[in-house]
Protein backbone atom coordinates (compact mmCIF):
# COMPACT_ATOMS: atom_id res chain seq x y z
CA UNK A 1 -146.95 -70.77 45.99
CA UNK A 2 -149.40 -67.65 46.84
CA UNK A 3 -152.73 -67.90 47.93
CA UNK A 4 -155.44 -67.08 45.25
CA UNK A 5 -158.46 -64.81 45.91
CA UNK A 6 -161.52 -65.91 47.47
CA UNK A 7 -164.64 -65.97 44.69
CA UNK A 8 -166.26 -63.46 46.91
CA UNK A 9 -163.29 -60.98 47.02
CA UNK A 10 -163.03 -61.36 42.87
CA UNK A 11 -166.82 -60.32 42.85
CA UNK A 12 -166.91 -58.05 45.03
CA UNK A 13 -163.33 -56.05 42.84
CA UNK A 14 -165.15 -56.34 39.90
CA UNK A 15 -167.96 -54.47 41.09
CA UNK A 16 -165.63 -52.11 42.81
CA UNK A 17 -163.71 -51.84 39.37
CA UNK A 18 -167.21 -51.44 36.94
CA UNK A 19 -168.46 -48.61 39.58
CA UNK A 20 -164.72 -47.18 39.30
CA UNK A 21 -164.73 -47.05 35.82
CA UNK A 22 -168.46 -45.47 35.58
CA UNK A 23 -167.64 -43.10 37.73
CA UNK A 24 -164.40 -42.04 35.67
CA UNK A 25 -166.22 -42.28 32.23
CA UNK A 26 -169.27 -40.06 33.95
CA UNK A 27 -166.22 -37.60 35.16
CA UNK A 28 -164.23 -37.49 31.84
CA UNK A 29 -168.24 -36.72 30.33
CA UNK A 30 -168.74 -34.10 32.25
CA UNK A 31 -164.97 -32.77 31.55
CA UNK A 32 -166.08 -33.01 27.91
CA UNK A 33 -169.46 -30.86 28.58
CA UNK A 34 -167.19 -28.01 30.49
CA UNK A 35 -165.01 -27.97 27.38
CA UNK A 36 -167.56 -27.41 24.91
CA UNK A 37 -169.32 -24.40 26.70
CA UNK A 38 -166.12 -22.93 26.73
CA UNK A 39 -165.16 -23.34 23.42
CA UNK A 40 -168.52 -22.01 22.79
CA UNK A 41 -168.21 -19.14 24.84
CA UNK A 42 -164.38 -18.22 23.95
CA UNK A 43 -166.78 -17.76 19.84
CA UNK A 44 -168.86 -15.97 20.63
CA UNK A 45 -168.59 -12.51 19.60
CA UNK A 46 -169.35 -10.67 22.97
CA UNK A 47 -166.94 -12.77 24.85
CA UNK A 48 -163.52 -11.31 23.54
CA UNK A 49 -165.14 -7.62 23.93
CA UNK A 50 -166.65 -7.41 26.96
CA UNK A 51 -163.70 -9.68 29.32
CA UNK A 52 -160.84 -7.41 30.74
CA UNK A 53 -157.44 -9.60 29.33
CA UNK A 54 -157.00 -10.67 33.25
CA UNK A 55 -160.27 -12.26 32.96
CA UNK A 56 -159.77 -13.98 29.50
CA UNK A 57 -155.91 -15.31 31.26
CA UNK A 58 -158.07 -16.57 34.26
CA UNK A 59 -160.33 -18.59 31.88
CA UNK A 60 -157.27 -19.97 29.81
CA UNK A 61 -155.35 -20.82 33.48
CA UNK A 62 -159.07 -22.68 34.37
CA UNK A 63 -159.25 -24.30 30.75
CA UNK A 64 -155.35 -25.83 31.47
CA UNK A 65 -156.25 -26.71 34.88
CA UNK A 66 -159.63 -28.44 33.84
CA UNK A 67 -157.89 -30.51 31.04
CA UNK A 68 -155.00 -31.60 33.48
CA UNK A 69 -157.68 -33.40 35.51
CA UNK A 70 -159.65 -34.74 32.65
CA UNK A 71 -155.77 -36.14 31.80
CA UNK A 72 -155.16 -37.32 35.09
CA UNK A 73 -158.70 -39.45 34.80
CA UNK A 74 -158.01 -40.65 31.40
CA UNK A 75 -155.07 -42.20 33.06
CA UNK A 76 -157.21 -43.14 36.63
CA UNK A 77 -159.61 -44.63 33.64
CA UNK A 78 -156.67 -46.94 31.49
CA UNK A 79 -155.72 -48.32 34.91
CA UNK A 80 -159.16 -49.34 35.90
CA UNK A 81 -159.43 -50.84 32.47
CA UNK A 82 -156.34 -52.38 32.24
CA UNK A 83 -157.31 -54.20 35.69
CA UNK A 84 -160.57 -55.08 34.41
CA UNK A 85 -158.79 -56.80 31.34
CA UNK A 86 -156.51 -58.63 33.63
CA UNK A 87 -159.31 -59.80 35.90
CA UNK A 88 -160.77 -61.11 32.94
CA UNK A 89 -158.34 -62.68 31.63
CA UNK A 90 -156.42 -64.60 34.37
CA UNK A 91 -159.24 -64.24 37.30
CA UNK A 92 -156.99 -66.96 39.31
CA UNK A 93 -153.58 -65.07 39.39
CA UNK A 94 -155.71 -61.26 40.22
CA UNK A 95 -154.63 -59.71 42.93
CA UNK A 96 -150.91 -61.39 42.57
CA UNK A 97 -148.07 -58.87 42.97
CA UNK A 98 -146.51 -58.49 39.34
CA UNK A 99 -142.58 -57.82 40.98
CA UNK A 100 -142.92 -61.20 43.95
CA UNK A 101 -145.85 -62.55 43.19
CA UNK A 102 -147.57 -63.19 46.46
CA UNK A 103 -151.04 -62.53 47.14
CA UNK A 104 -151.62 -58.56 47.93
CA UNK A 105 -153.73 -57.98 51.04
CA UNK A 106 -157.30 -57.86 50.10
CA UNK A 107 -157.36 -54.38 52.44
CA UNK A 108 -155.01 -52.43 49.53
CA UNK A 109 -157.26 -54.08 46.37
CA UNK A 110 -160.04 -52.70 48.20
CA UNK A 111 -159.04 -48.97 48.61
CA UNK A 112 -157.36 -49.12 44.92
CA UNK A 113 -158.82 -52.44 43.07
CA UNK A 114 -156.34 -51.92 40.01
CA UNK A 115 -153.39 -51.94 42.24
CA UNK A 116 -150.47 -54.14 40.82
CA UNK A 117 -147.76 -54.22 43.39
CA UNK A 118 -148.16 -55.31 47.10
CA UNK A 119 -147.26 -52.60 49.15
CA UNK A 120 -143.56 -53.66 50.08
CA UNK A 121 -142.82 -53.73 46.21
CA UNK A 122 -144.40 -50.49 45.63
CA UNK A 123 -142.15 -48.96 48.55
CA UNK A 124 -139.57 -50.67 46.77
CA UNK A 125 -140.26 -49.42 44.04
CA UNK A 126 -140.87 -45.65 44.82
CA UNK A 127 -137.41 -45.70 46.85
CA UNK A 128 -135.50 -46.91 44.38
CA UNK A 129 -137.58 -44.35 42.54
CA UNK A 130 -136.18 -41.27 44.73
């Protein structure tokens, strides 16, 4: 049977996972802000007039590039959540590897506290992947 978390290490996740998600929900604001001003500015009368068409494709290549990273964070965002949930819900089998189900190594939760895997099943994984 795998070991189980220390208290300590579950606090100490959760905090890591709350500051996570703040930080993610401040970033996806902020993506949200950026958006706006440029849907503002792309109405404004003077915008379409005064912008050589190079300019006005720069701004559209910006606009894509700005709302694949507020995508990527949505999805940085879901997994926080999704760990929250499961630290929630089952706070004695977090931090269990969903494919073996031994304990992963506090180290790994610590750099990414949502991970699921240990990192021999996420090798695995990605190799069977490739």
């Amino acid at each position: 049977m795998a070991k189980k978390l220390a208290k300590k290490q579950i606090e100490h996740l959760q905090e890591r996972l709350i500051r996570e998600r703040e930080r993610a929900l401040r970033s996806l604001g902020q993506y949200d802000e950026l958006a706006k001003e440029s849907a503002e500015q792309n109405d404004s009368d003077s915008y379409s007039y005064s912008d050589h068409m190079a300019d006005l494709g720069t701004d559209a290549m910006e606009r894509e590039k700005m709302m694949l990273f507020a995508s990527k964070e949505g999805r940085y965002l879901y997994r926080v959540e999704d760990a929250l949930r499961r630290l929630y819900k089952e706070p004695d089998k977090f931090g269990l590897c969903h494919s073996c189900g031994e304990l992963i190594d506090f180290d790994r939760l610590d750099a990414l506290p949502h991970a699921r895997y240990c990192i021999e099943c996420k090798l695995k994984e990605e190799a069977d992947a490739a």
